[in-house]
C-alpha atoms as a PDB file:
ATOM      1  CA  UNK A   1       0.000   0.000   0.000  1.00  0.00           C
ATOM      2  CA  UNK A   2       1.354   3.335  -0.690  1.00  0.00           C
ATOM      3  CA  UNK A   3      -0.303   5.081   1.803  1.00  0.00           C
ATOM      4  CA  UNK A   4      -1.456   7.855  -0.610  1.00  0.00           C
ATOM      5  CA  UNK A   5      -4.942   9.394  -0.330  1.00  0.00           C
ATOM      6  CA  UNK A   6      -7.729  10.045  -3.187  1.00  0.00           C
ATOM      7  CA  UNK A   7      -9.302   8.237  -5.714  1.00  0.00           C
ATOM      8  CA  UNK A   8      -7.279   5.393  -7.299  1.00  0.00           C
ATOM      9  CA  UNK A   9      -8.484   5.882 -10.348  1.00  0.00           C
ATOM     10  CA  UNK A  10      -7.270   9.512 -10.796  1.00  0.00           C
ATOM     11  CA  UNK A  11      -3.957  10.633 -12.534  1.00  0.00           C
ATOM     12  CA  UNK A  12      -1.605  12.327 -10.823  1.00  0.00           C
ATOM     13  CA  UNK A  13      -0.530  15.745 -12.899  1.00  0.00           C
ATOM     14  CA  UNK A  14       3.177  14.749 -11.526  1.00  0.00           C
ATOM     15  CA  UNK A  15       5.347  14.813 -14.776  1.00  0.00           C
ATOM     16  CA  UNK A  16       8.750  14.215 -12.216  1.00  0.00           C
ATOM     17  CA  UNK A  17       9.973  11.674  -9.917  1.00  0.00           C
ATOM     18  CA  UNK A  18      13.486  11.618  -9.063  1.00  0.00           C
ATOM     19  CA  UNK A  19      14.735   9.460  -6.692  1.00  0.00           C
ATOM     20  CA  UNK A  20      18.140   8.908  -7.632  1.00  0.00           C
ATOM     21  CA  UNK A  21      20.949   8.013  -5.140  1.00  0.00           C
ATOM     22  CA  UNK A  22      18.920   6.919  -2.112  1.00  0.00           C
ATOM     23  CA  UNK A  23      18.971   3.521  -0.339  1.00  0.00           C
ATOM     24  CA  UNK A  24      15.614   2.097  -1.886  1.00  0.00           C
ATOM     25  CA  UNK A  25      14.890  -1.564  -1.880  1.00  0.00           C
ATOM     26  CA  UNK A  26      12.374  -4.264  -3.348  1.00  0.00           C
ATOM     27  CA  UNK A  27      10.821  -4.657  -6.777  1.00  0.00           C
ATOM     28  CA  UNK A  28       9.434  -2.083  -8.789  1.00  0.00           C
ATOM     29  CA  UNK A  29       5.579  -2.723  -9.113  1.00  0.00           C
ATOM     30  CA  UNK A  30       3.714  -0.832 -11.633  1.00  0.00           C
ATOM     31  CA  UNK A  31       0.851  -0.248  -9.300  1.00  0.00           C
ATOM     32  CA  UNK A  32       3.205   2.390  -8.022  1.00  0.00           C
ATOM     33  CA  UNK A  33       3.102   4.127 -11.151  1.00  0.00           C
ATOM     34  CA  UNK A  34      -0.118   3.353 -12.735  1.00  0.00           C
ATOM     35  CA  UNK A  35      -1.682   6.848 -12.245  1.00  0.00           C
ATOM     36  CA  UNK A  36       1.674   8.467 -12.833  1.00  0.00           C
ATOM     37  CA  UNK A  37       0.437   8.691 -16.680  1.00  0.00           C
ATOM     38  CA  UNK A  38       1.676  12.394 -17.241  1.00  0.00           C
ATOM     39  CA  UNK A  39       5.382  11.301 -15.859  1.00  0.00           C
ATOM     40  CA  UNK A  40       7.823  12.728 -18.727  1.00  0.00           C
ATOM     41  CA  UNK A  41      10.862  11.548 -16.071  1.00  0.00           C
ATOM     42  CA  UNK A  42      11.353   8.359 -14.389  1.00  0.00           C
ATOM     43  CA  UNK A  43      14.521   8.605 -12.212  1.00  0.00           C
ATOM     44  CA  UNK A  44      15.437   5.356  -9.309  1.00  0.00           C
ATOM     45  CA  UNK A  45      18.915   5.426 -10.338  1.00  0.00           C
ATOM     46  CA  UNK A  46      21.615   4.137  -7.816  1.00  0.00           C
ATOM     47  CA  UNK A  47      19.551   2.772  -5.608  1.00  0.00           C
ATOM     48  CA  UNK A  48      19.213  -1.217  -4.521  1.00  0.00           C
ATOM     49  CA  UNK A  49      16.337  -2.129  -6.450  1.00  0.00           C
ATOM     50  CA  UNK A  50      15.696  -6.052  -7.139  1.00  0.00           C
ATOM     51  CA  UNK A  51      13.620  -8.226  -9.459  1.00  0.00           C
ATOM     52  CA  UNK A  52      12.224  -7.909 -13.447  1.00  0.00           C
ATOM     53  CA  UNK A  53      10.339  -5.407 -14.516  1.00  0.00           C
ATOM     54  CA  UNK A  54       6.968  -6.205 -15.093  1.00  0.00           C
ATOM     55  CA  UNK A  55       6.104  -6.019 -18.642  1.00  0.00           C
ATOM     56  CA  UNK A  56       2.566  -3.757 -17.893  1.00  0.00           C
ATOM     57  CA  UNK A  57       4.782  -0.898 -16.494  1.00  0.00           C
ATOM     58  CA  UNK A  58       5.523   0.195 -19.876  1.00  0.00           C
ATOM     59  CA  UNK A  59       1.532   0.582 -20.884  1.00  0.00           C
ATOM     60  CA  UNK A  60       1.539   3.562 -17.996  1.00  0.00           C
ATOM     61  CA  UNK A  61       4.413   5.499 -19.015  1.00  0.00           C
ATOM     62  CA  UNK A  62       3.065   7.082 -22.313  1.00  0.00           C
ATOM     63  CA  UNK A  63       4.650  10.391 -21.896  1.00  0.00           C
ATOM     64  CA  UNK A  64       7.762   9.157 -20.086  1.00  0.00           C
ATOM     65  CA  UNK A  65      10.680  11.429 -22.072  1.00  0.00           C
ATOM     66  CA  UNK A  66      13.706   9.547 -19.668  1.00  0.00           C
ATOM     67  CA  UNK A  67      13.565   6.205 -18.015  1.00  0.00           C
ATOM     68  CA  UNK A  68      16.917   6.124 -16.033  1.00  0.00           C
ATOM     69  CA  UNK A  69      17.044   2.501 -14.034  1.00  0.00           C
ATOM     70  CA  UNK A  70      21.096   2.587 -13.860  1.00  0.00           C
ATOM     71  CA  UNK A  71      22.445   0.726 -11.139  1.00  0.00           C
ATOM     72  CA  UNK A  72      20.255  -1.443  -9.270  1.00  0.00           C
ATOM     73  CA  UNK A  73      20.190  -5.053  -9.350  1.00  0.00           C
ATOM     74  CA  UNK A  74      17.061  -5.353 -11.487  1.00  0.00           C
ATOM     75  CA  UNK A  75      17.803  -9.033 -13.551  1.00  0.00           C
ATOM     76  CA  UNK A  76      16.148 -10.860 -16.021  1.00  0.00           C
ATOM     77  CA  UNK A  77      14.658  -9.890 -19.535  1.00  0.00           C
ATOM     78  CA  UNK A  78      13.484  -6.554 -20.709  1.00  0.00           C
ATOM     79  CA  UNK A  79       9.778  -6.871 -21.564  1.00  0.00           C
ATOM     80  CA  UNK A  80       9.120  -6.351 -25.797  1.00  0.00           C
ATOM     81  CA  UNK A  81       6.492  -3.983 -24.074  1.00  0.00           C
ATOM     82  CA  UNK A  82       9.713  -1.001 -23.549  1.00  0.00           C
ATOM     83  CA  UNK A  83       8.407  -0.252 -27.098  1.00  0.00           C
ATOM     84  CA  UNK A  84       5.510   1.279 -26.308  1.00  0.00           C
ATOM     85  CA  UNK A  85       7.871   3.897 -25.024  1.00  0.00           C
ATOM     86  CA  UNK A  86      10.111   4.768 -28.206  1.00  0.00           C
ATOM     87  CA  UNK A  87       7.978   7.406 -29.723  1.00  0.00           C
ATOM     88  CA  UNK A  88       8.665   9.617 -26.874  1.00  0.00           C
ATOM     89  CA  UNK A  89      11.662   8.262 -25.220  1.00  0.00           C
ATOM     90  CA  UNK A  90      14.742  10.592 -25.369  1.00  0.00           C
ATOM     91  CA  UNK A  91      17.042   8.801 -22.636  1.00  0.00           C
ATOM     92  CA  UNK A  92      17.018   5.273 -22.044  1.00  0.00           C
ATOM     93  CA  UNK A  93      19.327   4.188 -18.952  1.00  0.00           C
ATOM     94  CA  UNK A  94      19.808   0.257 -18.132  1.00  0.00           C
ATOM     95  CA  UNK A  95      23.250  -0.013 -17.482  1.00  0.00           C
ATOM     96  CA  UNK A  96      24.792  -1.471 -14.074  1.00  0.00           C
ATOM     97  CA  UNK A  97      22.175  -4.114 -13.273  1.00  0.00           C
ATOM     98  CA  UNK A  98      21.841  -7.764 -14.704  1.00  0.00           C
ATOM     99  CA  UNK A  99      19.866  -7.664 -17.576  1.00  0.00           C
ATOM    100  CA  UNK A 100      19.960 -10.911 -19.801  1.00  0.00           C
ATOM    101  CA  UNK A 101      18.991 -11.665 -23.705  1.00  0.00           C
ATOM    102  CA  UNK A 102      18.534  -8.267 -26.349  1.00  0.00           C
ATOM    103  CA  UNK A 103      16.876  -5.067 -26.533  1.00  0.00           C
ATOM    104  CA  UNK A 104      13.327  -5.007 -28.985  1.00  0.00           C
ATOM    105  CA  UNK A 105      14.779  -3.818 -32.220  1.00  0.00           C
ATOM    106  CA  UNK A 106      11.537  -2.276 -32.795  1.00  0.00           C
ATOM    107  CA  UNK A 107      13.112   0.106 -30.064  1.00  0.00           C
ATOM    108  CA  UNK A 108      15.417   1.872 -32.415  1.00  0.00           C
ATOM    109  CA  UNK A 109      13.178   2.146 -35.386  1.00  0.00           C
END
């Protein structure tokens, strides 16, 4: 539970969240961004973040302009679903974390 108040099926007008550098732990769920639809930046850099990413994350994120994920020690694939991000996506950050197999090369088109 995130302990937020208001109506769950609201979006938030919040186009920012940094959280770079900090000591977070656990998965990332995307029930904690699923009325974060207006988010344009996506920042949990450097933190201790575990686990895959769930492939419905991406279907949220329709305005995200940077996803920045860079060192945590998120493993496994990376869902084909990242696409749904490329028509917007300026900044794309992965590196420092276990990732396995290849990028959608529907990404880059």
């Amino acid at each position: 539970s995130s302990g937020s108040s208001g109506s769950s099926s609201s979006s938030s007008g919040m186009e920012i969240l940094q959280f770079s550098k900090n000591q977070l732990y656990g998965t990332i769920s995307s029930s904690m961004i699923e009325n974060l639809s207006n988010l344009k930046v996506l920042d949990l850099s450097h933190n201790t973040l575990s686990g895959t990413l769930p492939s419905n994350l991406f279907w949220h994120l329709t305005n995200l302009r940077i996803l920045d994920l860079r060192t945590n020690n998120l493993y496994g694939t990376i869902p084909s679903e990242i696409t749904n991000l490329s028509k917007k996506l300026d900044i794309l950050r992965l590196d420092s974390n276990e990732f396995t197999g290849s990028l959608p090369s529907s990404l880059f088109e």
